[in-house]
C-alpha atoms as a PDB file:
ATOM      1  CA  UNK A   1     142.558 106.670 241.106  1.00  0.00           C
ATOM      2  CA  UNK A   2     144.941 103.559 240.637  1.00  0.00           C
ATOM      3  CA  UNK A   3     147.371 102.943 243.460  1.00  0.00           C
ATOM      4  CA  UNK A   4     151.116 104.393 243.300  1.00  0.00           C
ATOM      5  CA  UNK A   5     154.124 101.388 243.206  1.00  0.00           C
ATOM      6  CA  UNK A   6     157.813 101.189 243.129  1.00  0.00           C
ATOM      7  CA  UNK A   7     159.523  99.513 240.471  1.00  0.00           C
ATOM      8  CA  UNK A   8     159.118  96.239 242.081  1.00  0.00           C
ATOM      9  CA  UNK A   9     155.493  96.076 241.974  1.00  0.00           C
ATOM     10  CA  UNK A  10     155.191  97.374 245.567  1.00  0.00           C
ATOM     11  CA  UNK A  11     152.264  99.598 246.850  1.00  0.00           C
ATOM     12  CA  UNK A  12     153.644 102.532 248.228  1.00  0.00           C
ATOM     13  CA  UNK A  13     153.512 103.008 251.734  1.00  0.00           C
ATOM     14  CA  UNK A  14     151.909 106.871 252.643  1.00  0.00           C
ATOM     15  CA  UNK A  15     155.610 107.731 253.742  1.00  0.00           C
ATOM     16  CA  UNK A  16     157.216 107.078 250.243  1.00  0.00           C
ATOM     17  CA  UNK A  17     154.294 108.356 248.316  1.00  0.00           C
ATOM     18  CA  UNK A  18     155.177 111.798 249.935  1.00  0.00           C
ATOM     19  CA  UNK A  19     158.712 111.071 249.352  1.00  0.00           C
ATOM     20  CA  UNK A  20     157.707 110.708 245.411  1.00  0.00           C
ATOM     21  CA  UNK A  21     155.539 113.532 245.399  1.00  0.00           C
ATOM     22  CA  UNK A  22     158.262 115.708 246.650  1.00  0.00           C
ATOM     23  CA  UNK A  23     160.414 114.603 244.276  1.00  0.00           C
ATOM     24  CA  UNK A  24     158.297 115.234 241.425  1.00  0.00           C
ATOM     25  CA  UNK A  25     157.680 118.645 242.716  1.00  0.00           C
ATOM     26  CA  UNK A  26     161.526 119.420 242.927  1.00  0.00           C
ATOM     27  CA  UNK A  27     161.582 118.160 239.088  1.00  0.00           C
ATOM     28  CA  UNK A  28     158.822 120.330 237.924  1.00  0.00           C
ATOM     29  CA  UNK A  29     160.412 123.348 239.780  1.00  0.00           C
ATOM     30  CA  UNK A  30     163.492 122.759 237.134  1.00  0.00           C
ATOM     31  CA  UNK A  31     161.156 123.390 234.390  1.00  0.00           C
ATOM     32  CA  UNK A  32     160.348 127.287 236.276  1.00  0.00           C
ATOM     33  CA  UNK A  33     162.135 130.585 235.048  1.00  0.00           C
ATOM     34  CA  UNK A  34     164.305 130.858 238.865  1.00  0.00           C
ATOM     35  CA  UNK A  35     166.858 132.657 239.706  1.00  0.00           C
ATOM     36  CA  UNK A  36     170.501 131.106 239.302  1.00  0.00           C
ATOM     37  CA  UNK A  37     170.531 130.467 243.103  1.00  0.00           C
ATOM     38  CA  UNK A  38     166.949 129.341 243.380  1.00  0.00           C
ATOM     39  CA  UNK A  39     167.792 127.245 240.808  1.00  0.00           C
ATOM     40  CA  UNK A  40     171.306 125.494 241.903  1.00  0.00           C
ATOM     41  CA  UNK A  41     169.213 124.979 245.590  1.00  0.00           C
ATOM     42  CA  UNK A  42     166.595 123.269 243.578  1.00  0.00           C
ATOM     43  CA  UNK A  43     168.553 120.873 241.847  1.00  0.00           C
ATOM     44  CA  UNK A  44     170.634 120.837 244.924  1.00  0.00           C
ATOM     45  CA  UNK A  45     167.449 119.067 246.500  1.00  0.00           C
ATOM     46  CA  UNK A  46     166.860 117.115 244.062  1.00  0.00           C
ATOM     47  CA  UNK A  47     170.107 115.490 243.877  1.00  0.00           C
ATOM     48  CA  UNK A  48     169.733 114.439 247.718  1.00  0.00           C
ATOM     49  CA  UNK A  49     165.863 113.397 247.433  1.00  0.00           C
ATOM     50  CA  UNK A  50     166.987 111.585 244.527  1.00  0.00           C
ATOM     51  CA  UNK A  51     169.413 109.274 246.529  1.00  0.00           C
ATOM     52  CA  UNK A  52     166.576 108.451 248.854  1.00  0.00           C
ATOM     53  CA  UNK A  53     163.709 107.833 246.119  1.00  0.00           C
ATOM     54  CA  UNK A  54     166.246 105.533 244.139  1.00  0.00           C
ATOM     55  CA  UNK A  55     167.543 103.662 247.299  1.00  0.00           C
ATOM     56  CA  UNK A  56     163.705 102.615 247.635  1.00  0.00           C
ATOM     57  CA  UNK A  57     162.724 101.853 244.542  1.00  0.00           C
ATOM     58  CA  UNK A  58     159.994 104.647 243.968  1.00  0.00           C
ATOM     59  CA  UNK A  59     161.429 105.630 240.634  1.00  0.00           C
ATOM     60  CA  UNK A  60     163.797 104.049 237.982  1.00  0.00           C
ATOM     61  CA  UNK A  61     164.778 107.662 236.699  1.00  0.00           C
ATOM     62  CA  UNK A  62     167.494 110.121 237.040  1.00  0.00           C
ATOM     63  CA  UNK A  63     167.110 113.926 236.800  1.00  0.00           C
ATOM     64  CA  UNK A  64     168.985 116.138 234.714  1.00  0.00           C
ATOM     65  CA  UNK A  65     170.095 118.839 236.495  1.00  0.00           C
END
């Protein structure tokens, strides 16, 4: 398994690659059949653990929600 970085080059620390996987996991929820308020908390989430994934540099995307 190859090691996780941030856009810089970075290896991630154990802290940020939970941050990422969390992330991710919010994302994939998105792609679920939920509920209209299951899915406005989702992306609700997301939005916020965006802020903190992009203020590191763990990801260079931006979710549509």
């Amino acid at each position: 398994m190859s090691e996780a970085h941030d856009v810089m080059g970075n290896p991630l620390t154990e802290v940020e690659q939970k941050l990422l996987a969390a992330y991710e996991t919010l994302k994939g929820l998105l792609a679920e059949d939920l509920t209209p308020t299951a899915r406005a908390g989702v992306a609700e989430s997301l939005a916020a653990l965006w802020q903190v994934v992009n203020n590191l540099g763990l990801t260079d995307d931006r979710p549509a929600v």
